[in-house]
N, C-alpha and C. Protein backbone atom coordinates (compact mmCIF):
# COMPACT_ATOMS: atom_id res chain seq x y z
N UNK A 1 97.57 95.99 98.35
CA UNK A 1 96.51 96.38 99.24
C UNK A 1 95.26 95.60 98.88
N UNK A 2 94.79 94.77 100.32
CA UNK A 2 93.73 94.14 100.05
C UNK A 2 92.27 94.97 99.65
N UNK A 3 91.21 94.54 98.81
CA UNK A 3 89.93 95.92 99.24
C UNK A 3 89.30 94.65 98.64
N UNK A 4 87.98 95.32 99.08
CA UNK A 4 86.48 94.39 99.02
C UNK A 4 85.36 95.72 99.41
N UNK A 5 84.55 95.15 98.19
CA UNK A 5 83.64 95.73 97.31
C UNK A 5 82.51 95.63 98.34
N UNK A 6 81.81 96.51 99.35
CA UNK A 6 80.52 96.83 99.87
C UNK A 6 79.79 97.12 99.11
N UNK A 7 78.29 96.37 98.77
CA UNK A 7 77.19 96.60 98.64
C UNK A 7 76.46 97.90 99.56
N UNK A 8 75.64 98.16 98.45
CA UNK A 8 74.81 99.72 99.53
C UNK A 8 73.99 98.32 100.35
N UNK A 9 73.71 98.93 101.60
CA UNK A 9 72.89 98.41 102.41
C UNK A 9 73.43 96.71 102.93
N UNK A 10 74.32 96.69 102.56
CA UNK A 10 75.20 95.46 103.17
C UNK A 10 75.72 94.52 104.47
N UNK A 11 75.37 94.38 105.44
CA UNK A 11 75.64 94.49 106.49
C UNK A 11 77.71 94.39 107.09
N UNK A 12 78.41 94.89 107.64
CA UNK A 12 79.20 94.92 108.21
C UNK A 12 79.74 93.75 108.37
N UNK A 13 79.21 93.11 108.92
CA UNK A 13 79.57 90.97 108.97
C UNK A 13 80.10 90.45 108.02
N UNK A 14 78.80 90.97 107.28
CA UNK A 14 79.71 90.03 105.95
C UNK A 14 80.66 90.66 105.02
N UNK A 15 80.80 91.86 105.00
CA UNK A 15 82.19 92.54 104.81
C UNK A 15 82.97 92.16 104.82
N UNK A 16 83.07 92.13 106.61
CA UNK A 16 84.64 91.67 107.33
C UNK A 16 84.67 90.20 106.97
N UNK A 17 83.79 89.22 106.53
CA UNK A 17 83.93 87.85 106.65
C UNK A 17 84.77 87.38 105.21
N UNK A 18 83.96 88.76 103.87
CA UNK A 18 84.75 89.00 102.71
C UNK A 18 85.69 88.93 103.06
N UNK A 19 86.22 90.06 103.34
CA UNK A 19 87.66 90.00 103.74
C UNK A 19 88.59 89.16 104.61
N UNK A 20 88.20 88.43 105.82
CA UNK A 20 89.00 87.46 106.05
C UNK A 20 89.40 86.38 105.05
N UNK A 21 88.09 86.02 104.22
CA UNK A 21 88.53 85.12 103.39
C UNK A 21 89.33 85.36 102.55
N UNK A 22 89.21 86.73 101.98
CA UNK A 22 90.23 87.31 101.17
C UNK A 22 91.80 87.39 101.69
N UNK A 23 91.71 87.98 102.73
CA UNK A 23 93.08 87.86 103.33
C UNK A 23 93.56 86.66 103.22
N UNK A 24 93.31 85.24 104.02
CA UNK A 24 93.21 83.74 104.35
C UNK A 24 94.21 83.23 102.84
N UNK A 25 92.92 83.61 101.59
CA UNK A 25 93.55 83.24 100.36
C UNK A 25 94.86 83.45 100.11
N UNK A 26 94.84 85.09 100.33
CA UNK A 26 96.06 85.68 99.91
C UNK A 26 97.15 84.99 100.18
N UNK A 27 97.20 84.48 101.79
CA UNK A 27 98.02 84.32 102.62
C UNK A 27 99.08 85.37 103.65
N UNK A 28 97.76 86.25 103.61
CA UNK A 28 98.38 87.36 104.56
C UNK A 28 98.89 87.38 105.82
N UNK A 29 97.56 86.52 106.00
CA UNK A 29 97.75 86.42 107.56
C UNK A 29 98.46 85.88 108.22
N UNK A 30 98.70 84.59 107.58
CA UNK A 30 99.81 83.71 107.92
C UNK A 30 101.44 84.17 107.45
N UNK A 31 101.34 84.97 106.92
CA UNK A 31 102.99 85.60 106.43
C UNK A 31 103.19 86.78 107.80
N UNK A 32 101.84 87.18 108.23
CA UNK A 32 102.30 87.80 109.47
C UNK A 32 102.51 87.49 110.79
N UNK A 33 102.15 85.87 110.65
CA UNK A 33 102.11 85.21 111.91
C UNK A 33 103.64 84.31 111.70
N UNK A 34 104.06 84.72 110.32
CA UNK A 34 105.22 84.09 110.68
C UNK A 34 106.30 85.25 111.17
N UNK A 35 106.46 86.31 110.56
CA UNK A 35 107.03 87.39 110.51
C UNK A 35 107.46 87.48 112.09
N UNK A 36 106.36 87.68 112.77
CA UNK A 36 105.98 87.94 114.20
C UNK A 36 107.10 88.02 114.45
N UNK A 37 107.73 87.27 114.82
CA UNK A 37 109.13 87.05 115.57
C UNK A 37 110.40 86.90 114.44
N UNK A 38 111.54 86.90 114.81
CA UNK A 38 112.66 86.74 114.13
C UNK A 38 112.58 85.31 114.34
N UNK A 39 113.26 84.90 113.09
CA UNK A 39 113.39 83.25 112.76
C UNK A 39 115.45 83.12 112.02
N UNK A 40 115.87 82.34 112.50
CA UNK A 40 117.14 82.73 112.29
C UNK A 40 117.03 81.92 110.50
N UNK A 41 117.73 82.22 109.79
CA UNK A 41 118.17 81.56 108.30
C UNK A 41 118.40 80.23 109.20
N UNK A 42 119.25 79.29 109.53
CA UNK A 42 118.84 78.29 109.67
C UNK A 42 117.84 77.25 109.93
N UNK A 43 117.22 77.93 110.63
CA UNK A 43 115.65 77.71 111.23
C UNK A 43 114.66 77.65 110.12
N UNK A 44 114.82 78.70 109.00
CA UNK A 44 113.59 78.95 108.41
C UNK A 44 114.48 77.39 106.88
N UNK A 45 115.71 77.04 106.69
CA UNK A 45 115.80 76.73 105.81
C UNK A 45 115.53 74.82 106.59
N UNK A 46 115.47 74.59 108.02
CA UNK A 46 115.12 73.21 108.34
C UNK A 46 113.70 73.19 108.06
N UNK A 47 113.09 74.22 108.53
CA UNK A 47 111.41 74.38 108.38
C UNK A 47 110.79 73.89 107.04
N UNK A 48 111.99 74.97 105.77
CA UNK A 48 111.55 74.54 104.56
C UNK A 48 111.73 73.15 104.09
N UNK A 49 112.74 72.37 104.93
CA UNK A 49 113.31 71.35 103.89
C UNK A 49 111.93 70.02 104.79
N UNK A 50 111.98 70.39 105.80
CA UNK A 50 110.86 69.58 106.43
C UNK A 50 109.61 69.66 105.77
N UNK A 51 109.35 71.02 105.14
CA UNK A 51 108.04 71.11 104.42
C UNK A 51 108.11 70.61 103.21
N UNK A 52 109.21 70.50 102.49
CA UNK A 52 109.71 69.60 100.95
C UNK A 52 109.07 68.06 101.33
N UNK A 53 110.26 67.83 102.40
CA UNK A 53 109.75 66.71 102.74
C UNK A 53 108.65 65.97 102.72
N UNK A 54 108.11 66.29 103.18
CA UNK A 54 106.27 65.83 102.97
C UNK A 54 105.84 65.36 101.78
């Protein structure tokens, strides 16, 4: 579980901006944008070998 530390009197903005970055790092977001959909085992192991590749 992600959390981030509010200051008293903090504004809201930069909270959430904490936290995107925090998420971003993690790589949350992008593990849920892969998730999204079903990806068959073949698919995900051309993806990987293409990403070796590089």
């Amino acid at each position: 579980m992600t959390e981030v530390k509010v200051k008293k009197g903090e504004p809201i903005e930069k909270a959430l901006r904490k936290l995107k970055k925090k998420l971003d790092k993690e790589g949350v977001l992008k593990e849920l944008r892969n998730r999204r959909y079903y990806e068959k085992p073949s698919e995900a192991k051309r993806r990987s070998r293409k990403r070796s590749a590089r």
